[in-house]
PDB file of N, CA and C in Angstrom:
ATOM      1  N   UNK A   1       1.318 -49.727 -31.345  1.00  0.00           N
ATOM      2  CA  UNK A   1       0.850 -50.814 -30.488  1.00  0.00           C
ATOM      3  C   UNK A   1      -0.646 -51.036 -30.682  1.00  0.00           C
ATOM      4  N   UNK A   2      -1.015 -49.918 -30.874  1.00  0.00           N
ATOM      5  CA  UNK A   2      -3.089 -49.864 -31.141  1.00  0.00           C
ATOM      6  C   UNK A   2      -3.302 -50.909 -32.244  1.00  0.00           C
ATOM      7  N   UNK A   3      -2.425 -50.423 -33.433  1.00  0.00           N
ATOM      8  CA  UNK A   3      -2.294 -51.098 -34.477  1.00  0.00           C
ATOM      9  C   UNK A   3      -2.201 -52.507 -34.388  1.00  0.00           C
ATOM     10  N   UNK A   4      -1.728 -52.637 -34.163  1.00  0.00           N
ATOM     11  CA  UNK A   4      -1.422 -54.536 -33.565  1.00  0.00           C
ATOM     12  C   UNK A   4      -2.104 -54.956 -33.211  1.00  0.00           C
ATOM     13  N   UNK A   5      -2.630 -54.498 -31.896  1.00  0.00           N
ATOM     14  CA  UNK A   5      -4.164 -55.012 -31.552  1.00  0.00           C
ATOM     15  C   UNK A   5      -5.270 -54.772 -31.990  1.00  0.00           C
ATOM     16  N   UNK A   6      -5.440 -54.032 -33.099  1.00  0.00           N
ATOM     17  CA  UNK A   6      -7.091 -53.673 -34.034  1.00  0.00           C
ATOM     18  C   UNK A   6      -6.957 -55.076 -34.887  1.00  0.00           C
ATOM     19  N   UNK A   7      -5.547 -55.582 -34.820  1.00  0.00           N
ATOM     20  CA  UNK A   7      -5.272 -56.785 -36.105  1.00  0.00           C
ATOM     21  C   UNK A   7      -5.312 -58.053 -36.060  1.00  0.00           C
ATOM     22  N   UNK A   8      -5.560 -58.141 -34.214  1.00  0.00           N
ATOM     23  CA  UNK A   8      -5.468 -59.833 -33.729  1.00  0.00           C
ATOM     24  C   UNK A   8      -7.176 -60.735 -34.129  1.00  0.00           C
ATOM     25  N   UNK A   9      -7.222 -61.170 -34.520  1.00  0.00           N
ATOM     26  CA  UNK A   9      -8.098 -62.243 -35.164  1.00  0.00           C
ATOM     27  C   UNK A   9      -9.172 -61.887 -34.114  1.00  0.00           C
ATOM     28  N   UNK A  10     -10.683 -62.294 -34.524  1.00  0.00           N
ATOM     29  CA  UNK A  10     -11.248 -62.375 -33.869  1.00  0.00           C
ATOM     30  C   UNK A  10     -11.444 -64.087 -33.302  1.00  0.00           C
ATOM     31  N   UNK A  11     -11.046 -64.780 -34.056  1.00  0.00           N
ATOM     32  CA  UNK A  11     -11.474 -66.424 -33.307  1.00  0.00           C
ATOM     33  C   UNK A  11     -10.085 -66.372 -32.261  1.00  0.00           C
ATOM     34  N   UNK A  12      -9.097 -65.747 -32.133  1.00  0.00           N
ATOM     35  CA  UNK A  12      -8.655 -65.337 -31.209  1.00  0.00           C
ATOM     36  C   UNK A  12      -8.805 -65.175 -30.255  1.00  0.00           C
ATOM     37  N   UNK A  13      -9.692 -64.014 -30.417  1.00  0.00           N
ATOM     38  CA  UNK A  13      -9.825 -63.115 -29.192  1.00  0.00           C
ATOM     39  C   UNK A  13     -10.922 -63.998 -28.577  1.00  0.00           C
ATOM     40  N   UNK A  14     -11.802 -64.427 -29.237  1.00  0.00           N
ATOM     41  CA  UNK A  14     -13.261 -65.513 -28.791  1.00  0.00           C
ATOM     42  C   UNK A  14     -12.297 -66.573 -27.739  1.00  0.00           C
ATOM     43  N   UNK A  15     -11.186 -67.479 -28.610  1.00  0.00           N
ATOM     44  CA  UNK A  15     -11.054 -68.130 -27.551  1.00  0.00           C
ATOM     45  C   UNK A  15     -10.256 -68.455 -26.745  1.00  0.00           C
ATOM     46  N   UNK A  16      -9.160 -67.171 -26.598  1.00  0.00           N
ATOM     47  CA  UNK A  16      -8.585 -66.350 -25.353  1.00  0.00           C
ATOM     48  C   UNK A  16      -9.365 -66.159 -24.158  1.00  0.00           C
ATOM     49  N   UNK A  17     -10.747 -65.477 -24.789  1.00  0.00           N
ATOM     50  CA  UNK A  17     -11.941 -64.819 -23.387  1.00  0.00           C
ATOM     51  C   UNK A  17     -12.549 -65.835 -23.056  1.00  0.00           C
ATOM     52  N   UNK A  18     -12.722 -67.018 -23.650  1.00  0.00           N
ATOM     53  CA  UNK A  18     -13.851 -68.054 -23.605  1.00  0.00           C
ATOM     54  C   UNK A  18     -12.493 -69.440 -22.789  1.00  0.00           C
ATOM     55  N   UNK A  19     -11.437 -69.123 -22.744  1.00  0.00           N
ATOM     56  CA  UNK A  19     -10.696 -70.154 -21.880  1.00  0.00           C
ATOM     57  C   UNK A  19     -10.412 -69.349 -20.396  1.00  0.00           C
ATOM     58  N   UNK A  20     -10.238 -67.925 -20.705  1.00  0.00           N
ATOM     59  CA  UNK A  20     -10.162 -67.213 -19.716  1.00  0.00           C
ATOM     60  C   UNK A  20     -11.293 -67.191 -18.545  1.00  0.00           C
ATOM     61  N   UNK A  21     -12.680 -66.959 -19.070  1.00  0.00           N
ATOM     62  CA  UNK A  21     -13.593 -66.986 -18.375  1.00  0.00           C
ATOM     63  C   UNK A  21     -14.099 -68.461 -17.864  1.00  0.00           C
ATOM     64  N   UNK A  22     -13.722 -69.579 -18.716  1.00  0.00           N
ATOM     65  CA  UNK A  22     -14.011 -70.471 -17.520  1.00  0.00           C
ATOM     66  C   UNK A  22     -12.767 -70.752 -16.456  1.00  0.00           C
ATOM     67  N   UNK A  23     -11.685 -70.286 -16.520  1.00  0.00           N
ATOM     68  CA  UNK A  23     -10.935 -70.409 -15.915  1.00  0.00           C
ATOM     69  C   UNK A  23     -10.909 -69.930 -14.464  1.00  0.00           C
ATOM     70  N   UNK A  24     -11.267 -69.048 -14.604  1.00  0.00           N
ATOM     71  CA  UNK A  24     -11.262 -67.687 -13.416  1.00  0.00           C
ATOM     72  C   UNK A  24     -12.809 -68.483 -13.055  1.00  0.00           C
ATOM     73  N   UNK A  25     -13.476 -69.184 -13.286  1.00  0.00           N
ATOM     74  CA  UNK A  25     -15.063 -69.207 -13.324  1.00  0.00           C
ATOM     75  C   UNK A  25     -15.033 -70.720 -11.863  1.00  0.00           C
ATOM     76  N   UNK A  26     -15.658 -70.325 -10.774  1.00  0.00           N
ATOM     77  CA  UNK A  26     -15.867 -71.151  -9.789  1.00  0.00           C
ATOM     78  C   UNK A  26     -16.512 -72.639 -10.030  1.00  0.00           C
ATOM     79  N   UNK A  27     -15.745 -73.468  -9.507  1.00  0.00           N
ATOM     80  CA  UNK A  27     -15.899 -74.623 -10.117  1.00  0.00           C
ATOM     81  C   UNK A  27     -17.316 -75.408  -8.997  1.00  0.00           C
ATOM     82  N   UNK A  28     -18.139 -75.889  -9.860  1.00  0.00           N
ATOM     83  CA  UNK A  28     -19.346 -76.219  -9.279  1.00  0.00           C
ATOM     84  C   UNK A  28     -19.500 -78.003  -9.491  1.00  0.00           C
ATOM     85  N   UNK A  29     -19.901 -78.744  -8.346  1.00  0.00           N
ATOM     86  CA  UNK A  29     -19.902 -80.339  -8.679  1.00  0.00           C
ATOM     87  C   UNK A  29     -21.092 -80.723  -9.849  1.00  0.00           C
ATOM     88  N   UNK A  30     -21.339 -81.855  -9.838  1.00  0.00           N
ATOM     89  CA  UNK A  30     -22.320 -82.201 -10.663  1.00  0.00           C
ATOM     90  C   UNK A  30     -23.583 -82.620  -9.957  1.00  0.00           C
ATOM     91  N   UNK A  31     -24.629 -81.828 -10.703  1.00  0.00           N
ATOM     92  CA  UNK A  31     -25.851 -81.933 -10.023  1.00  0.00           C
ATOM     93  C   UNK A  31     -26.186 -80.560  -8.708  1.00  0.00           C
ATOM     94  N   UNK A  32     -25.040 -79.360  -9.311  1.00  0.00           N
ATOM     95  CA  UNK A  32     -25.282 -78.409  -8.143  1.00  0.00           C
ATOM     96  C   UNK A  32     -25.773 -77.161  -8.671  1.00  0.00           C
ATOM     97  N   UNK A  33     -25.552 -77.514 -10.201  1.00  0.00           N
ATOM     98  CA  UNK A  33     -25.821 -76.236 -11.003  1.00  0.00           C
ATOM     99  C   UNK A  33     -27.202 -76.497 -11.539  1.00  0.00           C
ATOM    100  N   UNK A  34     -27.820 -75.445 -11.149  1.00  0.00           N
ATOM    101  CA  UNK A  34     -29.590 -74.630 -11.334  1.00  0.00           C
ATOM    102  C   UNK A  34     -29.607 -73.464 -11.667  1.00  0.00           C
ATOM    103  N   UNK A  35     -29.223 -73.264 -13.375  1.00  0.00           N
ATOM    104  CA  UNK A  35     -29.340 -71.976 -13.408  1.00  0.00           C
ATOM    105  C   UNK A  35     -30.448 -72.080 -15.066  1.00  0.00           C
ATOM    106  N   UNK A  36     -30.608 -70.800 -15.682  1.00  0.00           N
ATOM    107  CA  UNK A  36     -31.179 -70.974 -16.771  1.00  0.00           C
ATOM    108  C   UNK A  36     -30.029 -71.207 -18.017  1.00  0.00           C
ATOM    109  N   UNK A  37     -30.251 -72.161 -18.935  1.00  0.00           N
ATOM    110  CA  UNK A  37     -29.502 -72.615 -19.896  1.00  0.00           C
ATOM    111  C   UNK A  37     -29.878 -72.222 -21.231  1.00  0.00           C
ATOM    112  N   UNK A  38     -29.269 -71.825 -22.226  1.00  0.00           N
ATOM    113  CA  UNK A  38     -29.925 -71.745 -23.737  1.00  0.00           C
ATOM    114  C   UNK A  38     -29.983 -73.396 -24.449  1.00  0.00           C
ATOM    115  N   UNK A  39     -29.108 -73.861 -23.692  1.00  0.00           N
ATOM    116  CA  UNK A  39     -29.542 -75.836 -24.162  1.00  0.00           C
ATOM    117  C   UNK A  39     -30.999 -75.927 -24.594  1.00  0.00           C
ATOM    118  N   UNK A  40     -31.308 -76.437 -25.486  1.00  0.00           N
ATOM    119  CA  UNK A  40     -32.773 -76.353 -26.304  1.00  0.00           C
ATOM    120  C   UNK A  40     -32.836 -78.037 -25.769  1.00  0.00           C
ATOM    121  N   UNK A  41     -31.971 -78.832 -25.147  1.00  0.00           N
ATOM    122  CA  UNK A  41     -32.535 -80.041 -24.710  1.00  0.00           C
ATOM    123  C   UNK A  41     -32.962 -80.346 -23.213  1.00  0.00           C
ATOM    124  N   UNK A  42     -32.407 -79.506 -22.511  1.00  0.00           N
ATOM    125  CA  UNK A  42     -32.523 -78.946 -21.090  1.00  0.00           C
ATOM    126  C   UNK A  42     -33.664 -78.169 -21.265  1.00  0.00           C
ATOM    127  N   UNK A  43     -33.899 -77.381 -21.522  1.00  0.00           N
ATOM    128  CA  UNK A  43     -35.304 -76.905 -21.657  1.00  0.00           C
ATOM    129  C   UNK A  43     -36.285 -77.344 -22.210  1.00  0.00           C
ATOM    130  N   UNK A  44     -36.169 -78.369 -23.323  1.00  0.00           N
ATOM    131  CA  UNK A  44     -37.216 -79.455 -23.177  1.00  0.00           C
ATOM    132  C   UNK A  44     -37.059 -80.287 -22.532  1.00  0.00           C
ATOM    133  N   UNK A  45     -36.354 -80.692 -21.197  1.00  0.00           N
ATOM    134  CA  UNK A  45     -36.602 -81.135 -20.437  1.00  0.00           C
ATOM    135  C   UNK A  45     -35.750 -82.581 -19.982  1.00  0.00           C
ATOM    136  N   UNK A  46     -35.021 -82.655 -21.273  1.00  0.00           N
ATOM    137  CA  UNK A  46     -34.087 -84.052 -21.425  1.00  0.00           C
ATOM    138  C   UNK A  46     -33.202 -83.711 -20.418  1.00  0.00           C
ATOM    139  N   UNK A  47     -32.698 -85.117 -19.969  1.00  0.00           N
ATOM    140  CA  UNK A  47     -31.397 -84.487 -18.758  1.00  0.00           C
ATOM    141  C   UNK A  47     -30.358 -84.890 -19.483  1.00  0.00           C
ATOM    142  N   UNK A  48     -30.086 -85.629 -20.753  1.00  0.00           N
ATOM    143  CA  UNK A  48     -29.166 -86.201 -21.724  1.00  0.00           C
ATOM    144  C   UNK A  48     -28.682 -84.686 -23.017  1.00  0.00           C
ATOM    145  N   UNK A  49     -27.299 -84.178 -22.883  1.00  0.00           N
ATOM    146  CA  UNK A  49     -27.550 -83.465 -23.848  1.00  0.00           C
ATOM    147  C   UNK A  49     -25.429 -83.561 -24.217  1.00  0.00           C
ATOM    148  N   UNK A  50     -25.114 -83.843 -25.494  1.00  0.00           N
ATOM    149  CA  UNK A  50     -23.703 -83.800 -25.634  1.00  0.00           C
ATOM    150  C   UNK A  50     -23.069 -82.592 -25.766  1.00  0.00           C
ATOM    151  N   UNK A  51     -23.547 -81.673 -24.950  1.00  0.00           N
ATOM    152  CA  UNK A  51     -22.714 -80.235 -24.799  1.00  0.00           C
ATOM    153  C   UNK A  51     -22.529 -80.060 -23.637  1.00  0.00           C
ATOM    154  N   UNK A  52     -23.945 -80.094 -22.540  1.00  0.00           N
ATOM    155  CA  UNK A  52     -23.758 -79.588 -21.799  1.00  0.00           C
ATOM    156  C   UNK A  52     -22.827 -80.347 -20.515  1.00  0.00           C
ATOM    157  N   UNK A  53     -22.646 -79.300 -19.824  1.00  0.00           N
ATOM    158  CA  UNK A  53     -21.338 -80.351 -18.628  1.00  0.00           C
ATOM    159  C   UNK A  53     -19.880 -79.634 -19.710  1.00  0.00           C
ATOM    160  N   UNK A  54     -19.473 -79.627 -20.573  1.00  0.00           N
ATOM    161  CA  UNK A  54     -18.557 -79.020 -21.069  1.00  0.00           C
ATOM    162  C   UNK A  54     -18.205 -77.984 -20.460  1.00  0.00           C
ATOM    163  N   UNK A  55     -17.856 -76.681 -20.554  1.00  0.00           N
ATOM    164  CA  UNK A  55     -17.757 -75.822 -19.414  1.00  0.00           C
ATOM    165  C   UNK A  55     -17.282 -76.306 -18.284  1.00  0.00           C
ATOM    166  N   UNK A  56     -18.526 -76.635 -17.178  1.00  0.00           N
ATOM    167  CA  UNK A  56     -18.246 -77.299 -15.846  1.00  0.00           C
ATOM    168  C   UNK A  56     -16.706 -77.875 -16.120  1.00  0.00           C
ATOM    169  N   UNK A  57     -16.832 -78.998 -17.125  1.00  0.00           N
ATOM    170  CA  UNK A  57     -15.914 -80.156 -16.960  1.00  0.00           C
ATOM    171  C   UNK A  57     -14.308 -79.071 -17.066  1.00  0.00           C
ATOM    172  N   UNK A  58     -14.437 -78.487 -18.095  1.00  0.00           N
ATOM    173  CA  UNK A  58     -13.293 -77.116 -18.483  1.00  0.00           C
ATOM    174  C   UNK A  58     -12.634 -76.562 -17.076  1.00  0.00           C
ATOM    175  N   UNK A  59     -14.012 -75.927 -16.702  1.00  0.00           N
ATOM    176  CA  UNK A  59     -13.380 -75.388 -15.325  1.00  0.00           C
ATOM    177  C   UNK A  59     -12.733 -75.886 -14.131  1.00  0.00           C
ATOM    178  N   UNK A  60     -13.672 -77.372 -14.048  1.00  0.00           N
ATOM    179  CA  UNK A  60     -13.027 -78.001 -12.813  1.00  0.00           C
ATOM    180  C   UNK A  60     -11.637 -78.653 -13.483  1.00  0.00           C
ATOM    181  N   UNK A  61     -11.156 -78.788 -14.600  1.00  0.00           N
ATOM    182  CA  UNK A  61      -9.877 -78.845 -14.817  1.00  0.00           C
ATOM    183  C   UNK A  61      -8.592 -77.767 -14.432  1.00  0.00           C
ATOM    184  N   UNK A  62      -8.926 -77.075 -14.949  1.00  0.00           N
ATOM    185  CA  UNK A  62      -8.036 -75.522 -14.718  1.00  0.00           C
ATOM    186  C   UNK A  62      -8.592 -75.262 -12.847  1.00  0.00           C
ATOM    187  N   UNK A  63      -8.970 -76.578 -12.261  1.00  0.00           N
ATOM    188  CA  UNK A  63      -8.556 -76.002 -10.755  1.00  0.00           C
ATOM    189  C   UNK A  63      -7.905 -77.286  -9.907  1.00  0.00           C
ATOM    190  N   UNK A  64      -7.401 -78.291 -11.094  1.00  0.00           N
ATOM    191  CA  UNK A  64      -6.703 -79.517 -10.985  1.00  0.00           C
ATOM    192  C   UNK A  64      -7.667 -80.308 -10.225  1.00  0.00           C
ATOM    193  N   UNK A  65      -9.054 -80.442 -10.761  1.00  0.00           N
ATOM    194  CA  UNK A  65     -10.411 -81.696  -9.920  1.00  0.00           C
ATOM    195  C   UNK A  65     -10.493 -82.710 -11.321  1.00  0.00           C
ATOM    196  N   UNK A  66      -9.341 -83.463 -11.623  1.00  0.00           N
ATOM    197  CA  UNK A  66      -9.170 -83.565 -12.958  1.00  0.00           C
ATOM    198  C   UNK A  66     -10.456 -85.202 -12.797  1.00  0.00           C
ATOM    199  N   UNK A  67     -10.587 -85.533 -11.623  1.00  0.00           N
ATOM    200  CA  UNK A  67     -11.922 -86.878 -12.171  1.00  0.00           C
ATOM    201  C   UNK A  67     -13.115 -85.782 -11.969  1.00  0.00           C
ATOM    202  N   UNK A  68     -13.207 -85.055 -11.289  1.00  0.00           N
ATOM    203  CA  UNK A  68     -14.426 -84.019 -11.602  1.00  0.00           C
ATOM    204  C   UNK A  68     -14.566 -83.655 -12.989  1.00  0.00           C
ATOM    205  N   UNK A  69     -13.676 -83.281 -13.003  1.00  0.00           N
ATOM    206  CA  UNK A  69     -13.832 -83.360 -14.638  1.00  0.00           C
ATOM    207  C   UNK A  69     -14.248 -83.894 -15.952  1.00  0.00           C
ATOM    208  N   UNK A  70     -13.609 -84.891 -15.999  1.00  0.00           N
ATOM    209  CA  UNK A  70     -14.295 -86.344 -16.496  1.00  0.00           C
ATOM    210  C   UNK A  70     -15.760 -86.556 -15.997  1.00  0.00           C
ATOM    211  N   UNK A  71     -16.026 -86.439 -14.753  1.00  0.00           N
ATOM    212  CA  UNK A  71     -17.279 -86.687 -14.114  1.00  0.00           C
ATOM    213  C   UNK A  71     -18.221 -85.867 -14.849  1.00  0.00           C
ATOM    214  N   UNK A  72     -17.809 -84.571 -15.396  1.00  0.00           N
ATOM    215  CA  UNK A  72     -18.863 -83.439 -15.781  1.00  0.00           C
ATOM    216  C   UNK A  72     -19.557 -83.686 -17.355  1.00  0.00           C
ATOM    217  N   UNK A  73     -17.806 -84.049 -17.876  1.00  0.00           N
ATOM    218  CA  UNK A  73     -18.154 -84.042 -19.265  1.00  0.00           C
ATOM    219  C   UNK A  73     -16.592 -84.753 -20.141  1.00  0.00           C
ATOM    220  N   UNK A  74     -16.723 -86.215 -20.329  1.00  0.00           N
ATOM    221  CA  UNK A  74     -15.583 -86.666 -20.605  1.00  0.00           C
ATOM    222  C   UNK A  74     -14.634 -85.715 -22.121  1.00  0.00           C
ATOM    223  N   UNK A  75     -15.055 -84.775 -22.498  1.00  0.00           N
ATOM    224  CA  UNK A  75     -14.341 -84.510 -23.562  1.00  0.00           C
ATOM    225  C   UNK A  75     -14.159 -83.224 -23.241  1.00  0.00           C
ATOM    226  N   UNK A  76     -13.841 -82.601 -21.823  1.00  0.00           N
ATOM    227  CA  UNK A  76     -13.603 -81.768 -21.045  1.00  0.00           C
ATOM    228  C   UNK A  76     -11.746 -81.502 -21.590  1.00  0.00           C
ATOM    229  N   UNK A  77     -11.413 -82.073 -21.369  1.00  0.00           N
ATOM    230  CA  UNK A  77      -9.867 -82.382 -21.533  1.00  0.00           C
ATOM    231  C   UNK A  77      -9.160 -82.296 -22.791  1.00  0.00           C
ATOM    232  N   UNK A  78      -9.574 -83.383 -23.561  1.00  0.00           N
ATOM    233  CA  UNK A  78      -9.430 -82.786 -25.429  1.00  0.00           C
ATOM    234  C   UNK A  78     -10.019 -81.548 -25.878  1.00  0.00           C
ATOM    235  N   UNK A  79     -11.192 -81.206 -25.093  1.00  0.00           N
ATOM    236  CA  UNK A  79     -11.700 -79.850 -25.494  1.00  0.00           C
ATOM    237  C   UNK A  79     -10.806 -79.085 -25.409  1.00  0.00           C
ATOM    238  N   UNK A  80     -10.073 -79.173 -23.830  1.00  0.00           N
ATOM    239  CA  UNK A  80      -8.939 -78.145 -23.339  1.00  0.00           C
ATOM    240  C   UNK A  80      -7.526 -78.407 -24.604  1.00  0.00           C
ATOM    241  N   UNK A  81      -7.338 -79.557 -25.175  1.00  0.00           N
ATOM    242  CA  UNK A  81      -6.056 -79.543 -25.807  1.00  0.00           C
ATOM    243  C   UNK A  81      -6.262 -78.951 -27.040  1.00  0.00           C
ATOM    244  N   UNK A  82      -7.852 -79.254 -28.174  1.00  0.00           N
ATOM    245  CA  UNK A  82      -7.894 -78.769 -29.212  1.00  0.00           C
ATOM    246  C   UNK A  82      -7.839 -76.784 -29.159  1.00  0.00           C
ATOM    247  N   UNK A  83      -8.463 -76.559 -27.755  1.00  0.00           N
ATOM    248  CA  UNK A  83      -8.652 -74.893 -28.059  1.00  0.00           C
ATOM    249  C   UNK A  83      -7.425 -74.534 -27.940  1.00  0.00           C
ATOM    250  N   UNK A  84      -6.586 -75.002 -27.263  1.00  0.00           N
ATOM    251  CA  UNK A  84      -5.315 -74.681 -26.578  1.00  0.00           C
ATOM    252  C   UNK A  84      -3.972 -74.526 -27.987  1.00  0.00           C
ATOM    253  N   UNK A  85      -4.259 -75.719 -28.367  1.00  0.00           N
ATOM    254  CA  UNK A  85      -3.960 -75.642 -29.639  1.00  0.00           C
ATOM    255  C   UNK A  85      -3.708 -74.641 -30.935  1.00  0.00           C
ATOM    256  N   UNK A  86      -5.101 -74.618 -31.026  1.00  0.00           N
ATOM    257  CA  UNK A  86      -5.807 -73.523 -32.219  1.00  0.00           C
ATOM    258  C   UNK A  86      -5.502 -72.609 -31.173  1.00  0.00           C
ATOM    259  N   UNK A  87      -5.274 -71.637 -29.794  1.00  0.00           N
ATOM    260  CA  UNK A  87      -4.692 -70.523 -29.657  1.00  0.00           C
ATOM    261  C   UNK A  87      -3.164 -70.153 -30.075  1.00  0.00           C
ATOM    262  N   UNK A  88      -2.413 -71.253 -29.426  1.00  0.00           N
ATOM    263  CA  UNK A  88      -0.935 -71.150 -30.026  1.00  0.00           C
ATOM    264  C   UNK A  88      -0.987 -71.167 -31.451  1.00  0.00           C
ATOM    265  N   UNK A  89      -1.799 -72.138 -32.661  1.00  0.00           N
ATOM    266  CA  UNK A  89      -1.721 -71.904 -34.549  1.00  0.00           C
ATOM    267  C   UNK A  89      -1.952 -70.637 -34.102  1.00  0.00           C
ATOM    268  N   UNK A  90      -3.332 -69.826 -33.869  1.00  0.00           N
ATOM    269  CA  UNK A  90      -3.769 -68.668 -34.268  1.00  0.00           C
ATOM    270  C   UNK A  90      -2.399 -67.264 -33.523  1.00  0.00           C
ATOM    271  N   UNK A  91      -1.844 -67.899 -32.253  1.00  0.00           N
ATOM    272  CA  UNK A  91      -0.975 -66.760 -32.084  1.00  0.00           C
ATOM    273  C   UNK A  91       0.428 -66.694 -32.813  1.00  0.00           C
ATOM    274  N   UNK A  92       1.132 -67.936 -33.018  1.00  0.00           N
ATOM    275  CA  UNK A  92       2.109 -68.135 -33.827  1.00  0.00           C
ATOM    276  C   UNK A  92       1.782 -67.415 -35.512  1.00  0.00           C
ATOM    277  N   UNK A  93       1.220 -67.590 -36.056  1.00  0.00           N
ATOM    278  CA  UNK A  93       0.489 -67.174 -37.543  1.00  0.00           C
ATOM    279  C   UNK A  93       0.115 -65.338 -37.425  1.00  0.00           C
ATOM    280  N   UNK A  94      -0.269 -64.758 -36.289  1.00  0.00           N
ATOM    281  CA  UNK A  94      -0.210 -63.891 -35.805  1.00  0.00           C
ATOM    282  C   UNK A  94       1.256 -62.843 -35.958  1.00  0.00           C
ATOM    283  N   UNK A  95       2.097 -63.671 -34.957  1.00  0.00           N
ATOM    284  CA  UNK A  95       3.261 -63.162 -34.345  1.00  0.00           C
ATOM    285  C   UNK A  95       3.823 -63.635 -35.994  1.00  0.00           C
ATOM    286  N   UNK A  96       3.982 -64.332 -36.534  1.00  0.00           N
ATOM    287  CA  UNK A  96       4.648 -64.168 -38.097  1.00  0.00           C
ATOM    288  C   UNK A  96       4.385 -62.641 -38.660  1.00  0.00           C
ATOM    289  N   UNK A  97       2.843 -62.445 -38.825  1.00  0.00           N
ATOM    290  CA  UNK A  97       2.576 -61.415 -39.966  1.00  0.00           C
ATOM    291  C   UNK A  97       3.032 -60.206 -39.346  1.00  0.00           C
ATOM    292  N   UNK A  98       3.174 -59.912 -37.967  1.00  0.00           N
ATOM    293  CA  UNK A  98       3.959 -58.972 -37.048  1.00  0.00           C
ATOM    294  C   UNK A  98       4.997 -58.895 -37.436  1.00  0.00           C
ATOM    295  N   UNK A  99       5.808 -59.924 -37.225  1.00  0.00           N
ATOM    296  CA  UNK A  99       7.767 -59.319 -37.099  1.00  0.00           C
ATOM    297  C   UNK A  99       7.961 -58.894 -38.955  1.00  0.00           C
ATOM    298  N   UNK A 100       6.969 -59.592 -39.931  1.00  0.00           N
ATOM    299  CA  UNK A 100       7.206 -59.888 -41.220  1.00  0.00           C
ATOM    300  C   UNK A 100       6.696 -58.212 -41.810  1.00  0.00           C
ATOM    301  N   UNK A 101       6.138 -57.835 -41.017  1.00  0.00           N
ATOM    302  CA  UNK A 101       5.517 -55.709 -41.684  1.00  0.00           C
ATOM    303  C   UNK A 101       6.376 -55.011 -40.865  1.00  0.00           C
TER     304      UNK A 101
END
């Protein structure tokens, strides 16, 4: 069983933990979050940046605030279908090389 799991992909495991954690992650409106950002456009000071609000928008989906969502960051939603996606390729392609050794 160890074995199996030393073998699961790492873009996997990235974005297993990275759907997981905004999931579980408290959903905040827009304009409530004040925290420090690594955004290099937010810290220079722009309030315009095409990343950020992603997250937010992620989370307040997975708590069904689905125009919050949109509100945060319109590509909140396709974000959610492309990762969602690429987890099932990456676990299906997975679960092959398993039953196949």
């Amino acid at each position: 069983m160890l074995n199996c799991l030393g073998r699961i992909p790492l873009e996997l495991v990235f974005w297993l933990t990275g759907i997981l954690l905004l999931a579980i992650a408290e959903p905040q409106g827009h304009g409530q979050v004040h925290h420090f950002t690594l955004c290099p456009l937010a810290n220079l000071g722009l309030d315009w940046c095409p990343g950020c609000g992603l997250g937010r928008s992620i989370t307040q989906l997975f708590h069904g605030n689905l125009d919050e969502s949109i509100h945060q960051h319109w590509l909140g939603v396709p974000a959610v279908i492309i990762i969602g996606l690429r987890i099932v390729t990456l676990g299906k392609y997975e679960w092959k090389k398993i039953r196949i050794e």
